[in-house]
Protein backbone atom coordinates (compact mmCIF):
# COMPACT_ATOMS: atom_id res chain seq x y z
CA UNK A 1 30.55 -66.55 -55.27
CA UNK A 2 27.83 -69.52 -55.58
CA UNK A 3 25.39 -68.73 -52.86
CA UNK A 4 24.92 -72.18 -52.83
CA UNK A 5 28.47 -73.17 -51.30
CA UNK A 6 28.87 -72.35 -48.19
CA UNK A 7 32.68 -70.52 -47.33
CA UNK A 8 34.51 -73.69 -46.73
CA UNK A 9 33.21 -75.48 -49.62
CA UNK A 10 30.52 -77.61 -48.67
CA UNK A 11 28.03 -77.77 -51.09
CA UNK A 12 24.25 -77.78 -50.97
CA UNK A 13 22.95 -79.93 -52.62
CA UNK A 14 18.92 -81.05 -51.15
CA UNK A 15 16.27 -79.43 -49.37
CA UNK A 16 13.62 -81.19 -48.43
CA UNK A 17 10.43 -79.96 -47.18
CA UNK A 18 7.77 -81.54 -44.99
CA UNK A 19 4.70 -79.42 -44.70
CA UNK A 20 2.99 -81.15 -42.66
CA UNK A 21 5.72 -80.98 -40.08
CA UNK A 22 7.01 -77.44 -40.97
CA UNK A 23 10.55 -79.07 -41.04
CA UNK A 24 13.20 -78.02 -44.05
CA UNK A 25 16.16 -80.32 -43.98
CA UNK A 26 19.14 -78.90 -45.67
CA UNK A 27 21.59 -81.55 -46.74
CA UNK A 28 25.25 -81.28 -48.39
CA UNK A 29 27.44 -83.65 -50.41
CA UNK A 30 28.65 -85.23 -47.13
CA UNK A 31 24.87 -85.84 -46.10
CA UNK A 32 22.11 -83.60 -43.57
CA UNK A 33 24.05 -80.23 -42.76
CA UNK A 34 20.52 -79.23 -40.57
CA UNK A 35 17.16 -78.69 -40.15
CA UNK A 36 14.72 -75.67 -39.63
CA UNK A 37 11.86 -75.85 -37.63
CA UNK A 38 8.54 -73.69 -37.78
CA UNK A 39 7.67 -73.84 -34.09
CA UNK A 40 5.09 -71.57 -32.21
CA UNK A 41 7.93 -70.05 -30.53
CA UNK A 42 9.99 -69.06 -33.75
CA UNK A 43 12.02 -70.42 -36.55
CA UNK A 44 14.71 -73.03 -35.14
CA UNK A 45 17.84 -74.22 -36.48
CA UNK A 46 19.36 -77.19 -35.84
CA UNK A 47 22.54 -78.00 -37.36
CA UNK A 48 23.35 -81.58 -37.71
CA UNK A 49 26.67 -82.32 -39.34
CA UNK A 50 29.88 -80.77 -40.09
CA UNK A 51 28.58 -77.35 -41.08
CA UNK A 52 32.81 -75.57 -41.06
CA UNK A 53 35.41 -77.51 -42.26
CA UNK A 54 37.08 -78.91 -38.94
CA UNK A 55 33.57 -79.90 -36.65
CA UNK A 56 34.33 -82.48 -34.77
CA UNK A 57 30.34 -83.19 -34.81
CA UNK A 58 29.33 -86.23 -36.53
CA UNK A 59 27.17 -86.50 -39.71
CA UNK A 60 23.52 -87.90 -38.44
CA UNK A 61 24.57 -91.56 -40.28
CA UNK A 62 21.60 -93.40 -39.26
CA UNK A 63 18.68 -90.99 -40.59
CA UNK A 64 17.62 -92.59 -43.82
CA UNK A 65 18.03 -90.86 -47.53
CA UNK A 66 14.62 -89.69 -49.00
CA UNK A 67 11.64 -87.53 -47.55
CA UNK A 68 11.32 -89.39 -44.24
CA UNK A 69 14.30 -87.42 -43.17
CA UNK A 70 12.88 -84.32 -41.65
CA UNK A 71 10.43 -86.98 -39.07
CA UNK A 72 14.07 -88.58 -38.73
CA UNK A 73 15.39 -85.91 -37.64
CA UNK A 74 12.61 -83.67 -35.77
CA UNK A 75 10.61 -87.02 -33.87
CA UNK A 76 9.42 -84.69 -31.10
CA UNK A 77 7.30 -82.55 -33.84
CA UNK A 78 3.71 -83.26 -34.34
CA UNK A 79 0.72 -82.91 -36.25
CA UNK A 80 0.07 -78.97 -36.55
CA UNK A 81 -1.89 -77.61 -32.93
CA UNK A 82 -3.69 -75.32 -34.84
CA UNK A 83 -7.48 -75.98 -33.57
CA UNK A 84 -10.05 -77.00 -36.10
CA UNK A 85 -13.30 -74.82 -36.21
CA UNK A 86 -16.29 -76.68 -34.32
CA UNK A 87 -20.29 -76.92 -36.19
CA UNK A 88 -22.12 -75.75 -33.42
CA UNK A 89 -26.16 -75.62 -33.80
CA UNK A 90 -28.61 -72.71 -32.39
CA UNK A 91 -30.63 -69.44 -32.82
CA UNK A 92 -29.54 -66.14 -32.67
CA UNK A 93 -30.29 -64.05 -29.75
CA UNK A 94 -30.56 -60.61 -31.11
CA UNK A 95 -30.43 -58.96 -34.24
CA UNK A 96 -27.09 -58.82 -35.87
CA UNK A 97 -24.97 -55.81 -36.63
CA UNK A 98 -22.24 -54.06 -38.25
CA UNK A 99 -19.11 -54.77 -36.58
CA UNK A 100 -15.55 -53.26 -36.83
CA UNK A 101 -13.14 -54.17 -39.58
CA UNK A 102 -11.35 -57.39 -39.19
CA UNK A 103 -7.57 -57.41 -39.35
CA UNK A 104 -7.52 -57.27 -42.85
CA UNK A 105 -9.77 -54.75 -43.40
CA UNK A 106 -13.18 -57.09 -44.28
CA UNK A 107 -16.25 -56.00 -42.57
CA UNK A 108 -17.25 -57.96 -39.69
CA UNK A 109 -21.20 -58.62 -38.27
CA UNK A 110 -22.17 -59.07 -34.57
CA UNK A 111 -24.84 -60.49 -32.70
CA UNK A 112 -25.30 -63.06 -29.23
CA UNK A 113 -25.96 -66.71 -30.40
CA UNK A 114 -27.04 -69.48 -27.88
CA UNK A 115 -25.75 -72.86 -29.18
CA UNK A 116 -27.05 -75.95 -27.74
CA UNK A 117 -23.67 -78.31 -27.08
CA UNK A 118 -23.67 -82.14 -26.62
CA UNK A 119 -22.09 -81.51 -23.14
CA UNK A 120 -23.87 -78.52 -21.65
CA UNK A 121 -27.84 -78.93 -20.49
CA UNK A 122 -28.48 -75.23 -20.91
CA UNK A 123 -27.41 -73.22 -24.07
CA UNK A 124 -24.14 -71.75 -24.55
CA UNK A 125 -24.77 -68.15 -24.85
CA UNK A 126 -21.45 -66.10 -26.92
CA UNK A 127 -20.68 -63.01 -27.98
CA UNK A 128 -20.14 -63.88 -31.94
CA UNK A 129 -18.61 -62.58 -34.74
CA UNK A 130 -19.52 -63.49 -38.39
CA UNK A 131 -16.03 -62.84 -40.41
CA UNK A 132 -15.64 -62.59 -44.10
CA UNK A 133 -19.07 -63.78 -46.39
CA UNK A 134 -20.86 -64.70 -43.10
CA UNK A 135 -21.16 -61.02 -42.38
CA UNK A 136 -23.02 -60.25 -45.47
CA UNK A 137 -25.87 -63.03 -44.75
CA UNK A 138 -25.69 -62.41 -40.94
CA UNK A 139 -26.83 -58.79 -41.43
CA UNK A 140 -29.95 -60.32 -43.14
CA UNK A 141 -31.05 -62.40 -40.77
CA UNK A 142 -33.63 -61.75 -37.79
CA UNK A 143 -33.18 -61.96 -33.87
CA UNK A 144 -34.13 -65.64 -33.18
CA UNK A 145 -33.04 -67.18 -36.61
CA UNK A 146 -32.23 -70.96 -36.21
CA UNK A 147 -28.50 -71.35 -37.54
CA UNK A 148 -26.12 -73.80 -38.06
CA UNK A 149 -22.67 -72.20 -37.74
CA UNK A 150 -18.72 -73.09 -37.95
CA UNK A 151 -16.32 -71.38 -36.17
CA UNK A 152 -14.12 -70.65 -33.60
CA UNK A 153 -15.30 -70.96 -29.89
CA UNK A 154 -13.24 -69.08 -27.36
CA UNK A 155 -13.92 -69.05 -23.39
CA UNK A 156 -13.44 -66.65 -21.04
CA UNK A 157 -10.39 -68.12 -18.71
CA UNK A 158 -11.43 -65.78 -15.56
CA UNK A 159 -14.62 -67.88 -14.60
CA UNK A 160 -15.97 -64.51 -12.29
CA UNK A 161 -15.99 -62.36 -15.67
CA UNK A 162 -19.20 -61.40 -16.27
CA UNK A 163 -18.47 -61.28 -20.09
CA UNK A 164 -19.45 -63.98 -22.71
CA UNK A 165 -17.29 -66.35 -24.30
CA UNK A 166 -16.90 -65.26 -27.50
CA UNK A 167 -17.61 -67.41 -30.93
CA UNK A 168 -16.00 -66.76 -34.63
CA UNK A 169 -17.93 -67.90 -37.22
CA UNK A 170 -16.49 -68.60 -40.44
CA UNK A 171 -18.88 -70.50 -42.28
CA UNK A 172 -22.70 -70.70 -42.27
CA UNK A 173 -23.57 -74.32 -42.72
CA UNK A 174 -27.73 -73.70 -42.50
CA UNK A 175 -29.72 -70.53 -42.14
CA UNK A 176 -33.11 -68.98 -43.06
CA UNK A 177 -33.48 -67.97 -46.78
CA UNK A 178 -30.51 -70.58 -47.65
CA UNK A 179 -30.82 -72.11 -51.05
CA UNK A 180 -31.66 -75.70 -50.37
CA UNK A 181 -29.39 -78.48 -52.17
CA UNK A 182 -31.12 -80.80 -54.92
């Protein structure tokens, strides 16, 4: 059997793919048979037109042929939430050491950094973590080494906790020792 017909005989014959919305539309001879959604709370399937022979559901008519389909279709998805990683100036506040494994299995460094933020009078003391080739030049540095960092910020959401925010760093923009630019 031609995995690509479905039992009753509609044939697929388009998927389009919008990566920047994490939509896939799947469409059939007839027109868009449905749509899968990426979301944050799983994969989602929508189906949009006669998908067995006999639904009574219409075909989505008005939704235009060509890429623009999956926005067509999906209007409430947005531009990916994933949070982009914030260049945050400072020094470090002690000397920085070996930390556990990351996930994968990369070595990690440690140390506190104080970061002086446009919004903050004081400096924003964290807990910080340099992951992949950060933790390699991290390890060479000395307490109180001016750095210029970009990472991850994440704040404690019980205010009474007396422990720091905590700071991912995945790229070190400007440090001691760095090889100047020409």
């Amino acid at each position: 059997m031609d995995p690509s017909v479905d039992p009753e005989g509609q044939r697929l014959t388009t998927i389009l793919v919008d990566l920047r919305t994490k939509v896939a539309l799947l469409e059939g001879e007839n027109g868009p048979l449905a749509m899968i959604r990426l979301a944050p709370e799983g994969i989602i399937f929508h189906a949009v037109g006669p998908i067995i022979a006999g639904d009574e559901r219409p075909v989505a008519e008005e939704v235009p042929a060509g890429p623009e389909q999956a926005d067509a279709l999906a209007p409430e998805v947005t531009e990916t939430e994933r949070p982009r990683p914030v260049t945050l100036k400072g020094k470090l506040k002690s000397k920085p050491k070996e930390g556990r494994q990351d996930r994968t299995g990369k070595p990690t460094a440690w140390a506190r950094f104080a970061a002086h933020e446009e919004d903050r009078d004081d400096a924003h003391l964290y807990s910080t973590t340099f992951h992949r080739h950060t933790a390699d030049i991290a390890l060479k540095l000395d307490k109180d080494a001016p750095l210029t960092v970009q990472g991850y910020p994440h704040e404690q959401d019980d205010p009474k906790s007396k422990r720091l925010d905590t700071l991912s760093v995945i790229n070190l923009l400007d440090y001691p020792g760095m090889g100047k630019k020409a």
